[in-house]
Protein backbone atom coordinates (compact mmCIF):
# COMPACT_ATOMS: atom_id res chain seq x y z
CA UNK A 1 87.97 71.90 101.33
CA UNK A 2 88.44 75.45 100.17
CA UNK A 3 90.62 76.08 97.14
CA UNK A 4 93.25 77.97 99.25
CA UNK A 5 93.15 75.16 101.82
CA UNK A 6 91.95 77.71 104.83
CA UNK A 7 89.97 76.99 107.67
CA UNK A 8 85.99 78.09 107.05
CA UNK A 9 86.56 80.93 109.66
CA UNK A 10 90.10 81.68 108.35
CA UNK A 11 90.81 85.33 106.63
CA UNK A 12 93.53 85.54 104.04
CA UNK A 13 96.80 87.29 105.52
CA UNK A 14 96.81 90.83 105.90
CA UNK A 15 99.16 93.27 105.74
CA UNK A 16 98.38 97.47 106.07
CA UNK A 17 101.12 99.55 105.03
CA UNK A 18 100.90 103.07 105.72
CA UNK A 19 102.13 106.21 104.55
CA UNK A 20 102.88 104.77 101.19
CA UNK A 21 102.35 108.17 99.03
CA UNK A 22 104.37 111.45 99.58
CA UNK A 23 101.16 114.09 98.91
CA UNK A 24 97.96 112.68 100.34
CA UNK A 25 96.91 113.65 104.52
CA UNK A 26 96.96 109.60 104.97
CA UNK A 27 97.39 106.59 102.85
CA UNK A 28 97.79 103.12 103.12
CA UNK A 29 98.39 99.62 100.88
CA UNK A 30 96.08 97.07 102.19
CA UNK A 31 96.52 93.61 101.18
CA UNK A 32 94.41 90.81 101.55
CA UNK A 33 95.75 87.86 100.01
CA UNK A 34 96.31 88.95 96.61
CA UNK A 35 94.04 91.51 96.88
CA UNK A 36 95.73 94.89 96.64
CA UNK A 37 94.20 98.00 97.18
CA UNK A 38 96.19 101.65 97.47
CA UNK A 39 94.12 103.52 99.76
CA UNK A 40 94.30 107.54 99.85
CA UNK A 41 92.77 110.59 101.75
CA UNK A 42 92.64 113.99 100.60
CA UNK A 43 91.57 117.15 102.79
CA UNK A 44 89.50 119.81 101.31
CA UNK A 45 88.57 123.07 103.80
CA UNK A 46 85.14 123.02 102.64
CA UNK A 47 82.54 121.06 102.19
CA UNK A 48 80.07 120.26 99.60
CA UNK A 49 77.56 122.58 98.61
CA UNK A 50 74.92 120.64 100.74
CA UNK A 51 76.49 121.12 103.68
CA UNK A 52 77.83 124.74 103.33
CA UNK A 53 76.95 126.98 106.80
CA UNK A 54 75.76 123.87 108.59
CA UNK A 55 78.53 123.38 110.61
CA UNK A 56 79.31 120.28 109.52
CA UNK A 57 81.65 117.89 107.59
CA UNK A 58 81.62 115.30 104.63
CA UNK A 59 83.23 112.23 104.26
CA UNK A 60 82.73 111.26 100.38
CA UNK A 61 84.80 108.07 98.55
CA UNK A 62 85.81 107.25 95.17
CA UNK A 63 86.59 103.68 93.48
CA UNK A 64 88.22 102.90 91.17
CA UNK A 65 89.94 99.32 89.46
CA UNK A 66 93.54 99.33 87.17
CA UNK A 67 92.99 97.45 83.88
CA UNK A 68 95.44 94.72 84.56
CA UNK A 69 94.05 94.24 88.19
CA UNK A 70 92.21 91.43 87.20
CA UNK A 71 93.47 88.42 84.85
CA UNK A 72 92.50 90.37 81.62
CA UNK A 73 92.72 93.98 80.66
CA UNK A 74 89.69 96.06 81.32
CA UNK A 75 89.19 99.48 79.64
CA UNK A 76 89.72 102.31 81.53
CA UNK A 77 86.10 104.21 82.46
CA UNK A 78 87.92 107.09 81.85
CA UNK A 79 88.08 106.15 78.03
CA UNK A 80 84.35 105.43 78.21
CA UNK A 81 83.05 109.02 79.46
CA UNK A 82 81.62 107.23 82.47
CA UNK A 83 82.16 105.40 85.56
CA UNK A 84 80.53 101.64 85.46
CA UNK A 85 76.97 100.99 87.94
CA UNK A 86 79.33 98.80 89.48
CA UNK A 87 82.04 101.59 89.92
CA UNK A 88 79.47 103.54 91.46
CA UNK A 89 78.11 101.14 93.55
CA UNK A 90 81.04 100.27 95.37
CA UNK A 91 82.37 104.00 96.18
CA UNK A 92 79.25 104.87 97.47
CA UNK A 93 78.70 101.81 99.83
CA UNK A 94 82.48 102.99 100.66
CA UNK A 95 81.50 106.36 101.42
CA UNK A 96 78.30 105.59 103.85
CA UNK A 97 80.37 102.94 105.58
CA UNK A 98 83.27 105.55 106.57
CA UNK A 99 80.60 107.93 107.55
CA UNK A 100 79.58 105.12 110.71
CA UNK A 101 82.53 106.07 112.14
CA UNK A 102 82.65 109.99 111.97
CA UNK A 103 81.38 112.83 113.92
CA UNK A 104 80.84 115.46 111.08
CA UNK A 105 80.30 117.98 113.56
CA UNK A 106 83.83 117.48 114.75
CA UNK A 107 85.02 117.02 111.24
CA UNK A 108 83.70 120.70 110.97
CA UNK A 109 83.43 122.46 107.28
CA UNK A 110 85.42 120.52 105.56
CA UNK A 111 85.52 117.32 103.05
CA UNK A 112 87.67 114.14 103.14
CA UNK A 113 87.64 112.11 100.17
CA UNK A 114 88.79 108.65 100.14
CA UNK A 115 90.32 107.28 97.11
CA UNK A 116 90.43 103.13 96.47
CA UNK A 117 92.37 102.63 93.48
CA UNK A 118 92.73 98.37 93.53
CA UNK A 119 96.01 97.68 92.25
CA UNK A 120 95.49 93.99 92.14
CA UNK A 121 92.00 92.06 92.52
CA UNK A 122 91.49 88.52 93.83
CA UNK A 123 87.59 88.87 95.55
CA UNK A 124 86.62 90.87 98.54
CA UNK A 125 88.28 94.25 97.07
CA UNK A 126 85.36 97.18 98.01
CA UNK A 127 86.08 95.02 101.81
CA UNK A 128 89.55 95.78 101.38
CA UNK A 129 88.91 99.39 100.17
CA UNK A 130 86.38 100.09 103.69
CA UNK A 131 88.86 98.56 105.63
CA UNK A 132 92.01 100.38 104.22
CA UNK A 133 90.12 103.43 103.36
CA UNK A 134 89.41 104.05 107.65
CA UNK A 135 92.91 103.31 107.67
CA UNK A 136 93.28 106.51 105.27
CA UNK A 137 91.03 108.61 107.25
CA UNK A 138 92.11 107.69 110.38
CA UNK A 139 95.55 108.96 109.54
CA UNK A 140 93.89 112.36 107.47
CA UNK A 141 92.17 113.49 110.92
CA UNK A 142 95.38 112.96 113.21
CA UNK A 143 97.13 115.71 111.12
CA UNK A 144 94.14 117.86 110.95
CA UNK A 145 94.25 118.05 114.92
CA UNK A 146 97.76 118.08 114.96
CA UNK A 147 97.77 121.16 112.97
CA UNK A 148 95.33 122.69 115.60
CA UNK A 149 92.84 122.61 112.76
CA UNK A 150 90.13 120.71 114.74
CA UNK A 151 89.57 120.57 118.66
CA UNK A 152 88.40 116.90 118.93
CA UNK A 153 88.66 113.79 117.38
CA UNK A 154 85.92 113.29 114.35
CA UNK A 155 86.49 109.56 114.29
CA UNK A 156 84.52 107.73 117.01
CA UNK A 157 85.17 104.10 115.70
CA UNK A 158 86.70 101.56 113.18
CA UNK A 159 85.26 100.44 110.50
CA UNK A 160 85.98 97.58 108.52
CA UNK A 161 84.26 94.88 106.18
CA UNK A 162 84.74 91.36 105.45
CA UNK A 163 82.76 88.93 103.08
CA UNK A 164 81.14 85.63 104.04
CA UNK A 165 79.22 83.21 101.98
CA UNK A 166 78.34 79.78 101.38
CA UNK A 167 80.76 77.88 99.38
CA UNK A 168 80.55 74.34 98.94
CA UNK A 169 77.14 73.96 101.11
CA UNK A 170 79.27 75.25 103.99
CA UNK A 171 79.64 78.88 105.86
CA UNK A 172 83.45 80.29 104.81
CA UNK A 173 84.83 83.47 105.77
CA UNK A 174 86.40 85.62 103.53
CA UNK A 175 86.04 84.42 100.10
CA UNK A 176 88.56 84.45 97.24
CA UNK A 177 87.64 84.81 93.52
CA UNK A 178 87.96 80.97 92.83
CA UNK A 179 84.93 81.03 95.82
CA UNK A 180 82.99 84.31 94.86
CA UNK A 181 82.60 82.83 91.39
CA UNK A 182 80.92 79.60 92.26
CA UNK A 183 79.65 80.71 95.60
CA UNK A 184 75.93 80.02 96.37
CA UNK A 185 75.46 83.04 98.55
CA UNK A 186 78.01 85.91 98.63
CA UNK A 187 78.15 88.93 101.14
CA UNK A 188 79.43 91.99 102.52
CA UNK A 189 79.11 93.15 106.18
CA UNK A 190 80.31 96.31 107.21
CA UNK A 191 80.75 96.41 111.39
CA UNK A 192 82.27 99.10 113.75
CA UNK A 193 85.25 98.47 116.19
CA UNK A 194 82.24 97.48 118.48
CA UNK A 195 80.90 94.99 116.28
CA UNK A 196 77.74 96.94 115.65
CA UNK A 197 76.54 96.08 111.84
CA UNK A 198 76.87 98.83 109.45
CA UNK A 199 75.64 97.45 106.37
CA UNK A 200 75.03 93.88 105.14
CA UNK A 201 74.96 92.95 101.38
CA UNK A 202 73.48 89.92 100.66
CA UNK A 203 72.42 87.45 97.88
CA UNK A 204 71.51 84.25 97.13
CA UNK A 205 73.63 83.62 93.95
CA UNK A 206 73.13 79.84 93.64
CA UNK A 207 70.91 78.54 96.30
CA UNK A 208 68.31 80.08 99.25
CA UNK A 209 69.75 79.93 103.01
CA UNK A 210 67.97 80.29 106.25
CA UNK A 211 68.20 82.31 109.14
CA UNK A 212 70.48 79.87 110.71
CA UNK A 213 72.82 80.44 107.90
CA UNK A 214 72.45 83.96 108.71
CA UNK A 215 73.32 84.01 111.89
CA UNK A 216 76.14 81.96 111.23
CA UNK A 217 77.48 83.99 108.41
CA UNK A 218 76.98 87.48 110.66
CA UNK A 219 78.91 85.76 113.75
CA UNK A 220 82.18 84.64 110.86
CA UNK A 221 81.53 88.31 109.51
CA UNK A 222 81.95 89.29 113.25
CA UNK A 223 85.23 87.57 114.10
CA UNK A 224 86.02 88.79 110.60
CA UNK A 225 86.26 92.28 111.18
CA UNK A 226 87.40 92.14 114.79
CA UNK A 227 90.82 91.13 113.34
CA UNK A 228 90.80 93.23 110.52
CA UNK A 229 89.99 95.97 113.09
CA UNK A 230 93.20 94.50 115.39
CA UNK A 231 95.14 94.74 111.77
CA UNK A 232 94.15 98.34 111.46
CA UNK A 233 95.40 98.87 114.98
CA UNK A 234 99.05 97.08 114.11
CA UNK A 235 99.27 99.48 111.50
CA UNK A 236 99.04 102.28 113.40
CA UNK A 237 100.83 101.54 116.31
């Protein structure tokens, strides 16, 4: 039995809310469960250095946690002078997953930067962040060809990202903190719209698994982000 009482294939509920802040080119508040996650895109008509007269765009990401998200105050990074390994981490696994689903040709010379600020943190939050962050983009590249600034869509797919682990000796979908904590293997797939794997992180945090544990674990991953993908669609209308 899992703590929530869910089914082993069962995802928390989700709700996307979008258009949540007044300045950013897209936005949404994903939540999962009681994961909350405020999910912003910002515009910029050039692109990083790297990519200056290559005809070509950037899609870049940026994490980042409140100190009461979690059941005890954390210090803000800020105060530190530096972002956390795990801070860095995260917003870079967010950036390379967004990038699956872009044409950066399309995108042109400019940047998008996606901003995850988790409001609220109960497990699976840089999942919720890739899967409200395409949300984000999705929304920042229908105003940049309704403005005429682009000629065809940059975004070719969704993205989104579940986790999936053994908990309890058994496969479960979608794991909560009371289940991430005591979890004996924990991981993060990333998957297209398609359900073509983007990135898979994976660790044995109590126990070794097999390959059939594997393949079970990619194919609860897979239903996993077809409805998340369906919940981005909802969204959007």
């Amino acid at each position: 039995m899992r703590p929530s009482g869910r089914r082993l294939d069962e995802l928390r509920a989700i709700t996307i809310q979008t258009g949540v802040t007044k300045h950013a080119e897209g936005s949404c508040l994903i939540r999962l469960g009681d994961t909350h996650v405020l999910c912003t895109a910002s515009i910029e008509d050039r692109p990083p250095p790297f990519r200056r007269n290559s005809g070509l765009g950037w899609v870049t990401a940026e994490y980042g946690m409140l100190p009461r998200a979690t059941t005890t105050r954390n210090k803000r990074e800020a105060a530190a002078g530096r972002q956390a390994g795990r801070t860095v981490e995260i917003q870079r696994l967010i950036g390379r997953a967004l990038r699956a689903g872009v044409d950066m040709a399309a995108l042109g010379e400019r940047q998008i930067t996606i901003d995850c600020d988790v409001l609220q943190a109960d497990g699976g939050t840089r999942c919720a962040a890739i899967t409200g962050g395409w949300v984000a983009l999705r929304l920042a590249a229908d105003r940049l060809r309704r403005a005429g600034a682009i000629a065809s869509d940059p975004v070719t797919d969704h993205v989104a990202a579940v986790s999936a682990g053994i908990y309890g000796g058994q496969p479960v979908l979608d794991l909560d903190y009371a289940e991430d904590s005591e979890a004996g293997v924990d991981g993060n797939f990333v998957m297209t719209g398609r359900g073509e794997l983007v990135e898979i992180q994976l660790s044995a945090e109590g126990a070794t698994f097999g390959r059939p544990d594997l393949d079970r674990l990619v194919e609860l991953a897979r239903a996993g982000t077809a409805a998340l993908v369906a919940a981005q669609k909802g969204a959007l209308g």
